[in-house]
N, C-alpha and C. Protein backbone atom coordinates (compact mmCIF):
# COMPACT_ATOMS: atom_id res chain seq x y z
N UNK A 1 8.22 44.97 -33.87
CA UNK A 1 9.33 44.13 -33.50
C UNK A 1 9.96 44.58 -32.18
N UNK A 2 10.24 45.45 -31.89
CA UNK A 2 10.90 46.40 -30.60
C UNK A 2 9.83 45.98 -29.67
N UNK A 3 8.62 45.81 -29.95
CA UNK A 3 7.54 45.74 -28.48
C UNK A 3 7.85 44.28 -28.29
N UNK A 4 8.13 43.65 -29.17
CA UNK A 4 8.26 42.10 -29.22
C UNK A 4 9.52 41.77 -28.12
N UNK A 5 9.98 42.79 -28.35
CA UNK A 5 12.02 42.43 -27.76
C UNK A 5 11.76 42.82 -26.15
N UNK A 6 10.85 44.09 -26.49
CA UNK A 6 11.07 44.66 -24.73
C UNK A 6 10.14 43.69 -24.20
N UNK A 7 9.42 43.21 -24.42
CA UNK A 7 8.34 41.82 -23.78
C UNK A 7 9.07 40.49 -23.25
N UNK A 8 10.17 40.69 -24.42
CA UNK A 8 10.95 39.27 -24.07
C UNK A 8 12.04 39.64 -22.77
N UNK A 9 12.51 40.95 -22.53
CA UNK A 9 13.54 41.73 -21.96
C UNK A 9 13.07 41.62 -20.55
N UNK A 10 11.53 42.33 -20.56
CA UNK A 10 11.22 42.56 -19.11
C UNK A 10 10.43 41.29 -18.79
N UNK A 11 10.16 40.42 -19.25
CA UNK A 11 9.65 38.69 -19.28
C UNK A 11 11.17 38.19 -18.01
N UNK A 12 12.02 38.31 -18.81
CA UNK A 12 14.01 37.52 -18.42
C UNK A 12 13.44 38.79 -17.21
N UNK A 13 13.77 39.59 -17.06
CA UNK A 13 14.01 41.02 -16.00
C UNK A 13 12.98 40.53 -14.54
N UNK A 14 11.79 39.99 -15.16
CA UNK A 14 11.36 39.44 -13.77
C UNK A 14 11.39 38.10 -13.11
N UNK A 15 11.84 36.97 -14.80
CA UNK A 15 12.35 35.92 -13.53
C UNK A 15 13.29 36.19 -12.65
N UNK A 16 14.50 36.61 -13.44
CA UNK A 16 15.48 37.11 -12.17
C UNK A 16 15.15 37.72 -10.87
N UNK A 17 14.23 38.64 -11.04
CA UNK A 17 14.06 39.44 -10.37
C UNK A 17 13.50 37.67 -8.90
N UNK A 18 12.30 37.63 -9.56
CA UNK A 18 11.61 36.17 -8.90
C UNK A 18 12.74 35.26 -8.08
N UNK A 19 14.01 34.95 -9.07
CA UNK A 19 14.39 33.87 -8.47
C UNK A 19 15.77 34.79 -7.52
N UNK A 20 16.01 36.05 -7.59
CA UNK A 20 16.68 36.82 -6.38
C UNK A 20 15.49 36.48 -5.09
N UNK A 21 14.43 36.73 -5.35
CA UNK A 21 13.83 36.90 -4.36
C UNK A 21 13.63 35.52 -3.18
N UNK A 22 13.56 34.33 -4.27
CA UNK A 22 13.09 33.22 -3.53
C UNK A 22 14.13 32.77 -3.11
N UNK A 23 15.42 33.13 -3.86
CA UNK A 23 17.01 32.42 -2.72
C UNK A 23 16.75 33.53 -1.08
N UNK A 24 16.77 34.80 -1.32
CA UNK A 24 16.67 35.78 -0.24
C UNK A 24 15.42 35.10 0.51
N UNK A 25 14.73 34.55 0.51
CA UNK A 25 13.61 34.46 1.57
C UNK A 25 13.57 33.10 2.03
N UNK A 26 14.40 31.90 0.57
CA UNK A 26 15.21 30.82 1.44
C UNK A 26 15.84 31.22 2.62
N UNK A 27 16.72 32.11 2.56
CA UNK A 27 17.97 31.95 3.41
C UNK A 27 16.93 32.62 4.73
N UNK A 28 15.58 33.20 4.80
CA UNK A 28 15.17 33.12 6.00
C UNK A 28 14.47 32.31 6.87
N UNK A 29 14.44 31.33 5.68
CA UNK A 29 13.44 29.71 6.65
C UNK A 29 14.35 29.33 7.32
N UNK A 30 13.82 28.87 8.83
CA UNK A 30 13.98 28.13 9.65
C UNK A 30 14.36 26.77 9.39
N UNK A 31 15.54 26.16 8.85
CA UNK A 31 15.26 24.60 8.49
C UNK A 31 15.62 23.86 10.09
N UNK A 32 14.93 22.92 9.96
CA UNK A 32 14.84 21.89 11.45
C UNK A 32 16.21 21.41 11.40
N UNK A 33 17.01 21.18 12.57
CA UNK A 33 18.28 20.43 12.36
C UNK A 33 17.48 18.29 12.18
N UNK A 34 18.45 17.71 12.37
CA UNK A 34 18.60 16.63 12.45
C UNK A 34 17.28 15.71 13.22
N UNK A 35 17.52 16.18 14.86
CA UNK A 35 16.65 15.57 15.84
C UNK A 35 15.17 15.97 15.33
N UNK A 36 14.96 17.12 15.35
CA UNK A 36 13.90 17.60 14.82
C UNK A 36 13.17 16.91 13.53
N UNK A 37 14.06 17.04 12.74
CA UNK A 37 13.29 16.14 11.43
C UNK A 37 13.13 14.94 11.93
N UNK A 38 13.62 14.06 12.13
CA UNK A 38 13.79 12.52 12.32
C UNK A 38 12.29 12.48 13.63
N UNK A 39 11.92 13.50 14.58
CA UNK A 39 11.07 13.55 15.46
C UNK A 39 9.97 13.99 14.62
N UNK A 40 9.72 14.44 14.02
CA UNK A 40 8.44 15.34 13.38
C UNK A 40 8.12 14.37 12.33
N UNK A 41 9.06 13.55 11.98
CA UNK A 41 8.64 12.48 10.83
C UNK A 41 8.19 11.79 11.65
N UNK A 42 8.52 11.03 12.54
CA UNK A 42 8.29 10.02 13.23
C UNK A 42 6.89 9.59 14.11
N UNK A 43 6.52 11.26 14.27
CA UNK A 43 5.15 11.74 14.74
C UNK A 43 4.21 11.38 13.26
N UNK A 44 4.51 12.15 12.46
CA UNK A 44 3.71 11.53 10.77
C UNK A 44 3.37 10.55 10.78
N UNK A 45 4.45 9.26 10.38
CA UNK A 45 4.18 8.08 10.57
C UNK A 45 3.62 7.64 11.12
N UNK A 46 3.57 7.89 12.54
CA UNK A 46 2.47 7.23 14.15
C UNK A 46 1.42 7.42 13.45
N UNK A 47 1.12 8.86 13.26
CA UNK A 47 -0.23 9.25 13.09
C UNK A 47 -1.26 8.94 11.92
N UNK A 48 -0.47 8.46 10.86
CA UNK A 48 -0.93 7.54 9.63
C UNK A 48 -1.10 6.62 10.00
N UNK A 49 -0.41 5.57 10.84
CA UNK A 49 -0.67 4.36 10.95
C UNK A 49 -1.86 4.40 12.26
N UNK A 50 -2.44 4.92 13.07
CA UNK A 50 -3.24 5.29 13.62
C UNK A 50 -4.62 5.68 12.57
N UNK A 51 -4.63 5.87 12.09
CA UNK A 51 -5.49 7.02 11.55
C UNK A 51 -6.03 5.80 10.31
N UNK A 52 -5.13 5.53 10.00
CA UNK A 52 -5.40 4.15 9.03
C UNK A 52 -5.92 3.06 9.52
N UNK A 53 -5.73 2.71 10.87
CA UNK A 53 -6.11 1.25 11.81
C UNK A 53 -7.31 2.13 11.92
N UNK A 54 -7.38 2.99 12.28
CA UNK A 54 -8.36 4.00 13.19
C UNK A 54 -9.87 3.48 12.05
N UNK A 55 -9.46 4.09 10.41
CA UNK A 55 -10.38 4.14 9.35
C UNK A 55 -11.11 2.88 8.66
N UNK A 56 -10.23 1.66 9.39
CA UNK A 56 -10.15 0.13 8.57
C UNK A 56 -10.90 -0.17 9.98
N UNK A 57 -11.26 0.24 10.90
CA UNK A 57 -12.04 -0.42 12.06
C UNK A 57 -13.69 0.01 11.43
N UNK A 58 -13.41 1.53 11.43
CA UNK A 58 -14.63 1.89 11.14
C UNK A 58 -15.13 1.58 9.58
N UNK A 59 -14.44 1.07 9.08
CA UNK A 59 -14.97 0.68 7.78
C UNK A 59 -15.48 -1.06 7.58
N UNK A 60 -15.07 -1.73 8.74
CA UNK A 60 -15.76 -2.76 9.28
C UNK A 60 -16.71 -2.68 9.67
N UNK A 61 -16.90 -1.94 10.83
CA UNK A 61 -18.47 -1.31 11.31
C UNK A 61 -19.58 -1.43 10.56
N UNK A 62 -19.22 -0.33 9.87
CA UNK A 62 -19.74 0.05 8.70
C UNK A 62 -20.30 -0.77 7.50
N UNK A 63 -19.65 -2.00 7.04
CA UNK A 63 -19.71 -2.67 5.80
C UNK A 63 -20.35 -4.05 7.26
N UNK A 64 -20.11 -4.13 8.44
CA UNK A 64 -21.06 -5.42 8.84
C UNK A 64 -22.42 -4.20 8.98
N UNK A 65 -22.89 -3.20 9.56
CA UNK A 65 -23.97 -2.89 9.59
C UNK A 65 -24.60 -2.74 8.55
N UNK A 66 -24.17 -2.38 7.63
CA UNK A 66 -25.00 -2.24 6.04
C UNK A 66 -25.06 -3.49 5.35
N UNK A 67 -24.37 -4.63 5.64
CA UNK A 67 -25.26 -6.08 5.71
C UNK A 67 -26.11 -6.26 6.37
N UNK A 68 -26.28 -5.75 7.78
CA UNK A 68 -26.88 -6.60 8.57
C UNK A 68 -28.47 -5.93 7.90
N UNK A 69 -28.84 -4.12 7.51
CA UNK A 69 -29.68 -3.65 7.14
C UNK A 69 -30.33 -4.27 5.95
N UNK A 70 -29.23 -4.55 5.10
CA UNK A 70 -29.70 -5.29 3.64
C UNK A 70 -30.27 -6.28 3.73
N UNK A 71 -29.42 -7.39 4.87
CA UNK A 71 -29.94 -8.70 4.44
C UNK A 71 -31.39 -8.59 5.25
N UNK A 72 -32.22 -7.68 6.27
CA UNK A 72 -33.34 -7.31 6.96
C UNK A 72 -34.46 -6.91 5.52
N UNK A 73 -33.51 -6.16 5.21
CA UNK A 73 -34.59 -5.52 3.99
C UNK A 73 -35.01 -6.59 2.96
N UNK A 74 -33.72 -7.27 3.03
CA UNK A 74 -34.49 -8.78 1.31
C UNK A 74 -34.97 -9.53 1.63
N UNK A 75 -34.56 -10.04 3.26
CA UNK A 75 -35.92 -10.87 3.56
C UNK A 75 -37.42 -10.92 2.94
């Protein structure tokens, strides 16, 4: 029973320990002010919507050339 208790003791002993640690190493991140976020998102977005036009071109390509091979081949 006692091994049972100190398991449960030092179990509690290291979340604490864990969640001292992760406020202390919060408080050393860098958070972006305002301009920054609203700019770094804004770059995201571009780059999805790019990247997406970018993937829907080549997936045209793609789906007319692999007709054009098929309908060669069933001839």
């Amino acid at each position: 029973m006692m091994g049972f208790l100190q398991k449960i003791r030092d179990s509690f002993k290291s979340v604490v320990e864990f969640v001292k640690d992760t406020r202390k190493e919060l408080n050393n991140v860098s958070w972006p002010n305002r301009r920054e976020l609203v700019s770094t998102t804004m770059v995201v977005i571009v780059a999805v919507f790019f990247f997406g036009f970018f993937l829907w071109v080549v997936d045209i390509i793609v789906s007319y050339t692999m007709d054009l091979v098929f309908r060669r081949l069933l001839r």
